[in-house]
Protein backbone atom coordinates (compact mmCIF):
# COMPACT_ATOMS: atom_id res chain seq x y z
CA UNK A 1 -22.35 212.05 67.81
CA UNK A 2 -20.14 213.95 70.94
CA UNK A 3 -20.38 211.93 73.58
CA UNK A 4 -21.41 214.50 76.61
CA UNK A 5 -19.85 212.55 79.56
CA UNK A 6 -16.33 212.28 77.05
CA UNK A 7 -16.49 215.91 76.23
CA UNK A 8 -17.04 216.93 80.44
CA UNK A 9 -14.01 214.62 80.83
CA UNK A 10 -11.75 216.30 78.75
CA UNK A 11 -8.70 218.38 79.75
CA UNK A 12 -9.72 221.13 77.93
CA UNK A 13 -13.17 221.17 79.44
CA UNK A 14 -12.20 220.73 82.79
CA UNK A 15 -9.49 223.60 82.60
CA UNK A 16 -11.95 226.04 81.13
CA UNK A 17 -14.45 225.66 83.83
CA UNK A 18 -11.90 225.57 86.44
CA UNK A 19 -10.76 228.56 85.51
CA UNK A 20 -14.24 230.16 84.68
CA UNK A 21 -15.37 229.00 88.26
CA UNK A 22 -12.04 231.00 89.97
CA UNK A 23 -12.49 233.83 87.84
CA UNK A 24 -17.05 233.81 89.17
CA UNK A 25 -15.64 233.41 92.89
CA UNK A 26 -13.05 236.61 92.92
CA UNK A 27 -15.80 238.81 91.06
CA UNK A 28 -17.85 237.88 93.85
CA UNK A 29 -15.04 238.08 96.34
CA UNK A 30 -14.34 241.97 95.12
CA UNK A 31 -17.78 243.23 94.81
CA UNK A 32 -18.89 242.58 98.09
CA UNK A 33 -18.43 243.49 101.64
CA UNK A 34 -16.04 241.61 104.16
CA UNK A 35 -16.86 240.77 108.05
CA UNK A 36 -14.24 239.01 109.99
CA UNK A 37 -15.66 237.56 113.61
CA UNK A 38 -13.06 238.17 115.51
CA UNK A 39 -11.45 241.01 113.35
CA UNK A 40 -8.23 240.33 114.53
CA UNK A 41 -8.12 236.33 113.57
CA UNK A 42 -5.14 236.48 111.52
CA UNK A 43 -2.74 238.20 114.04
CA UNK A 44 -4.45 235.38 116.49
CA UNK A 45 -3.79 232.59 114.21
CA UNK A 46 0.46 233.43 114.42
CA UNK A 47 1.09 231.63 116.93
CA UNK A 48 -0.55 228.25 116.04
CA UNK A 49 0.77 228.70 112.07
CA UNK A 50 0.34 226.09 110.27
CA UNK A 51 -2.95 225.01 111.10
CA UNK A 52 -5.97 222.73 110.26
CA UNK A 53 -9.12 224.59 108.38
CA UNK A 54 -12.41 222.80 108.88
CA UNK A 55 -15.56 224.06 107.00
CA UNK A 56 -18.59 221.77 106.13
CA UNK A 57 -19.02 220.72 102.27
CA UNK A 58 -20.68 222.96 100.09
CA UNK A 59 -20.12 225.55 102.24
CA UNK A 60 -16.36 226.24 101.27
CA UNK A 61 -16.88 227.45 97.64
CA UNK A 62 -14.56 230.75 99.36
CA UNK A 63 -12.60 229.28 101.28
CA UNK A 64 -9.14 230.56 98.87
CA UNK A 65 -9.63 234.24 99.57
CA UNK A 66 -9.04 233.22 103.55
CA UNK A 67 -5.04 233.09 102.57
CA UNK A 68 -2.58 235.42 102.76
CA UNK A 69 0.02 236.57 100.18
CA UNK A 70 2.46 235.41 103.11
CA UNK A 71 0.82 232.33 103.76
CA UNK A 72 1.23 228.60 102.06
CA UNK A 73 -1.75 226.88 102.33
CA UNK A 74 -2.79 222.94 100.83
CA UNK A 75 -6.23 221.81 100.12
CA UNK A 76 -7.96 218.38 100.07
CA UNK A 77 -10.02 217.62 96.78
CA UNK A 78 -11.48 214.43 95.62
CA UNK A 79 -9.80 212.18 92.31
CA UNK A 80 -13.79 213.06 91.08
CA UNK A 81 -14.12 214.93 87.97
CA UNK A 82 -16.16 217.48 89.21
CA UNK A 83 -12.89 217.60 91.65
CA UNK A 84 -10.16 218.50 89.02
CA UNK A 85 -12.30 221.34 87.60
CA UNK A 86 -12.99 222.21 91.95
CA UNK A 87 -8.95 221.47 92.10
CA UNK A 88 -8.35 223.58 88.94
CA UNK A 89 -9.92 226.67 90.38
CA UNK A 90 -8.30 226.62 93.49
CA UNK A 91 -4.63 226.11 92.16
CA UNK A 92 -5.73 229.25 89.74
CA UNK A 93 -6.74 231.16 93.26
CA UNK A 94 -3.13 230.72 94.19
CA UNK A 95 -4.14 227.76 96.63
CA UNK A 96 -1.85 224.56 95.78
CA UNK A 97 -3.71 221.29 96.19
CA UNK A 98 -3.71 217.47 97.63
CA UNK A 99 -5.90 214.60 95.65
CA UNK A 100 -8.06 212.28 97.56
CA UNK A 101 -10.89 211.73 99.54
CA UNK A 102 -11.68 212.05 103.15
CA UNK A 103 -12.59 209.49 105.13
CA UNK A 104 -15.05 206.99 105.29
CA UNK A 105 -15.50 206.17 109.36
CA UNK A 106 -12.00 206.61 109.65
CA UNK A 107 -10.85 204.35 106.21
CA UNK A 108 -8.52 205.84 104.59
CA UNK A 109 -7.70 203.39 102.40
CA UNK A 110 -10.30 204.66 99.95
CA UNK A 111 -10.03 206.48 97.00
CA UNK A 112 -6.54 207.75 97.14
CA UNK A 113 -7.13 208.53 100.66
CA UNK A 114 -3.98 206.75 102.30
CA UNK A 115 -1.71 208.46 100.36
CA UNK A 116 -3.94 211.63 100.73
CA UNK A 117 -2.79 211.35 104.34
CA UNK A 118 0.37 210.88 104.21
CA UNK A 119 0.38 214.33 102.08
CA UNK A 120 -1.45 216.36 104.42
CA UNK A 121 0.69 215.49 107.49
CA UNK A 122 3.78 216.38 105.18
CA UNK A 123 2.60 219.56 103.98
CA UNK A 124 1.41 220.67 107.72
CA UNK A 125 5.30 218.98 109.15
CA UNK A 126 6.85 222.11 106.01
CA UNK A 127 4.87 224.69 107.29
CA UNK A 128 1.91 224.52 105.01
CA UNK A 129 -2.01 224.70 106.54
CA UNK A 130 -4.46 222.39 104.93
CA UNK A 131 -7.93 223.50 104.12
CA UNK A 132 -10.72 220.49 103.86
CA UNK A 133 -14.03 219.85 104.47
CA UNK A 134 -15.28 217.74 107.72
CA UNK A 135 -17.76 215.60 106.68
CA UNK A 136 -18.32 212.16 106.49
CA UNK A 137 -18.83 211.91 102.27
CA UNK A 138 -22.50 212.25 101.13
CA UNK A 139 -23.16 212.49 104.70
CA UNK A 140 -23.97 216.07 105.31
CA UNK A 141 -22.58 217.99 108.87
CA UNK A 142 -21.24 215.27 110.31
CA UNK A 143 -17.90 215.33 111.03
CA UNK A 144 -15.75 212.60 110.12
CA UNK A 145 -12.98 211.42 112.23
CA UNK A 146 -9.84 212.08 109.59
CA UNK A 147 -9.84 215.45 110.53
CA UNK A 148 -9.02 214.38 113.90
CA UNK A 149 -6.62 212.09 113.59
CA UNK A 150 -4.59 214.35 111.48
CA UNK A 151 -5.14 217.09 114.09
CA UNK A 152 -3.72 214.12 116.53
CA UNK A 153 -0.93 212.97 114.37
CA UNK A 154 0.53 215.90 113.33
CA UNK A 155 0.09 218.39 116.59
CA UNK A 156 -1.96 220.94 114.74
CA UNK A 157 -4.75 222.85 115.92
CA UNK A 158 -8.29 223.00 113.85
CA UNK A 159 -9.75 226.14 113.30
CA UNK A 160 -13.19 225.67 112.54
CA UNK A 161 -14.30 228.49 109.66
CA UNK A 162 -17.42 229.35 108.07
CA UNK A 163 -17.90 232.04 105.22
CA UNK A 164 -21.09 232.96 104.13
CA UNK A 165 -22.78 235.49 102.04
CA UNK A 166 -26.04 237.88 102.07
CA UNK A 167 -26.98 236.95 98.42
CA UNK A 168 -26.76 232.95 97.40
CA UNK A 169 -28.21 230.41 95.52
CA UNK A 170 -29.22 227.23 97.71
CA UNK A 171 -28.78 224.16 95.65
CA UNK A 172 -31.18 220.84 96.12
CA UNK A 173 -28.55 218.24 96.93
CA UNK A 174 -27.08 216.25 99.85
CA UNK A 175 -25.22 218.98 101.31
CA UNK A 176 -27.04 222.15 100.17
CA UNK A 177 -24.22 223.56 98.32
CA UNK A 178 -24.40 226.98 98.56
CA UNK A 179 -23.39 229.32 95.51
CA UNK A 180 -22.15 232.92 96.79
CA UNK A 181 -23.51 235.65 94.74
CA UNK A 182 -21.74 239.00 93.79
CA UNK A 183 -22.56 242.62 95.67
CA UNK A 184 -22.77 240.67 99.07
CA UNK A 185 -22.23 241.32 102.78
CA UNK A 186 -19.57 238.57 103.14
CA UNK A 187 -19.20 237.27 106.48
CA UNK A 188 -16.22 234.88 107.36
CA UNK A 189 -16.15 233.61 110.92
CA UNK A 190 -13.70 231.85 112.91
CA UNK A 191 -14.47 229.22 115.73
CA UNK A 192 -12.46 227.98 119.58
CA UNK A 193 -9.46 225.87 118.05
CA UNK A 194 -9.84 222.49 118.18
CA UNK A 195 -6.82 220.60 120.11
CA UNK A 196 -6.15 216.58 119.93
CA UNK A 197 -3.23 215.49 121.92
CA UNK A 198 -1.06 213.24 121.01
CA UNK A 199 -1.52 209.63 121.52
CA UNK A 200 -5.17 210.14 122.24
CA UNK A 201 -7.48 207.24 122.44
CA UNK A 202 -10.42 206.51 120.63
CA UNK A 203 -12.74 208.16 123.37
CA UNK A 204 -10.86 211.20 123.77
CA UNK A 205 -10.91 211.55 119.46
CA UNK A 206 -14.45 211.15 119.73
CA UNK A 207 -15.33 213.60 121.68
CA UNK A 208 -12.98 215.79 120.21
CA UNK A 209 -14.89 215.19 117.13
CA UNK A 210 -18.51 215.95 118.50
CA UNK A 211 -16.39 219.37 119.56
CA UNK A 212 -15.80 220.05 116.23
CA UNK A 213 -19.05 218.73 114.62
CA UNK A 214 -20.97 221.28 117.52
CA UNK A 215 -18.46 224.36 116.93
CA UNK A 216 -18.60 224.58 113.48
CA UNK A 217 -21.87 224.25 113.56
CA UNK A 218 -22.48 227.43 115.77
CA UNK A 219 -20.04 229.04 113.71
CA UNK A 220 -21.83 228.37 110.41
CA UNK A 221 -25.30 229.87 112.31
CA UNK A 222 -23.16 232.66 113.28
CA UNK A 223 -21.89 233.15 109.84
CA UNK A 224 -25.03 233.57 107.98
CA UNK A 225 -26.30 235.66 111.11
CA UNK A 226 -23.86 238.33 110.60
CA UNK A 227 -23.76 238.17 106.59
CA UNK A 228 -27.87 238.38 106.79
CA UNK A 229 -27.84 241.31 109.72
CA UNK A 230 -29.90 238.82 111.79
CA UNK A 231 -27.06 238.18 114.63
């Protein structure tokens, strides 16, 4: 008898639903309707290059189609199997990707995750940004404080983002994964930067945090505002 959890496990498996998954996003990517808040965020963004993008978890399904041809951009993705097909996808988007986890209160040493580190503060020191998702795991909209260390450590801003869609599917799980559906009003918006100094204390790196758990909070609201002609 085929073992189910074997077959989900394979490389073949994973690859084809990878793939599959891109291939669902940029049909829903080209058959709907793009909003930028503020419309002129990438000639904004210059400046700061490389940066830090924040988004909450399962909110971030498309978060690729935010790069540029001209831009090099990294994203974090968990050593979970549901993460290689997730990392799969966004390596076929043209987005390259970093294995681990986030952190856990600020422990790294989880899952891959101190190496994970070290990876994101080397691809933001050559110029790359790094895409990844705020939370604390399984703990849904509350930012974690990796983000802001990394935003400490390696003197990059974070640009809080949201990108939501008219028509979705709202899943029953801990973070209410949201799946974008095609022929939308797509609206991707763009929070204040988020700055950490370096050498910051523990104080000043929580509040930071509580200024990135509020902002992309409001920017998420304002997101699904503009993408269902509410806001």
């Amino acid at each position: 008898m085929l073992n189910s959890r074997r077959i989900a496990r394979s490389r073949f498996v994973q690859k084809a639903v990878g793939i599959l998954a891109a291939e669902y996003l940029r049909l829903v990517y080209y058959t709907s309707r793009l909003v930028t808040e503020p419309a002129d965020i990438y000639e904004r963004v210059v400046p700061d290059l490389p940066v830090i993008l924040a988004m909450w978890h399962g909110q971030h399904f498309m978060a690729p189609f935010i790069k540029k041809p001209e831009h090099r951009a990294k994203t974090l993705i968990s050593r979970h199997r549901d993460g290689e097909m997730n990392a799969i996808a966004a390596e076929w988007l043209g987005v390259e990707t970093i294995r681990g986890s986030g952190d856990h209160g600020g422990e790294f040493h989880r899952k891959g995750g101190v190496g994970a580190y070290r990876e994101m503060l080397q691809a933001l020191g050559d110029g790359y940004s790094v895409a990844l998702t705020a939370d604390v795991p399984k703990v849904s909209r509350v930012a974690g404080q990796g983000i802001i260390r990394l935003a400490r450590d390696s003197g990059r801003p974070i640009y809080p983002v949201a990108i939501a869609s008219s028509r979705r599917q709202v899943m029953d799980n801990w973070d209410r994964s949201t799946i974008n559906l095609p022929f939308s009003k797509l609206a991707g918006v763009v929070g204040t930067p988020i700055r950490v100094a370096a050498g910051s204390d523990d104080a000043v790196l929580e509040n930071a945090r509580r200024a990135l758990e509020a902002t992309l909070n409001e920017t998420t609201a304002r997101a699904y505002a503009i993408a269902d002609g509410t806001g």
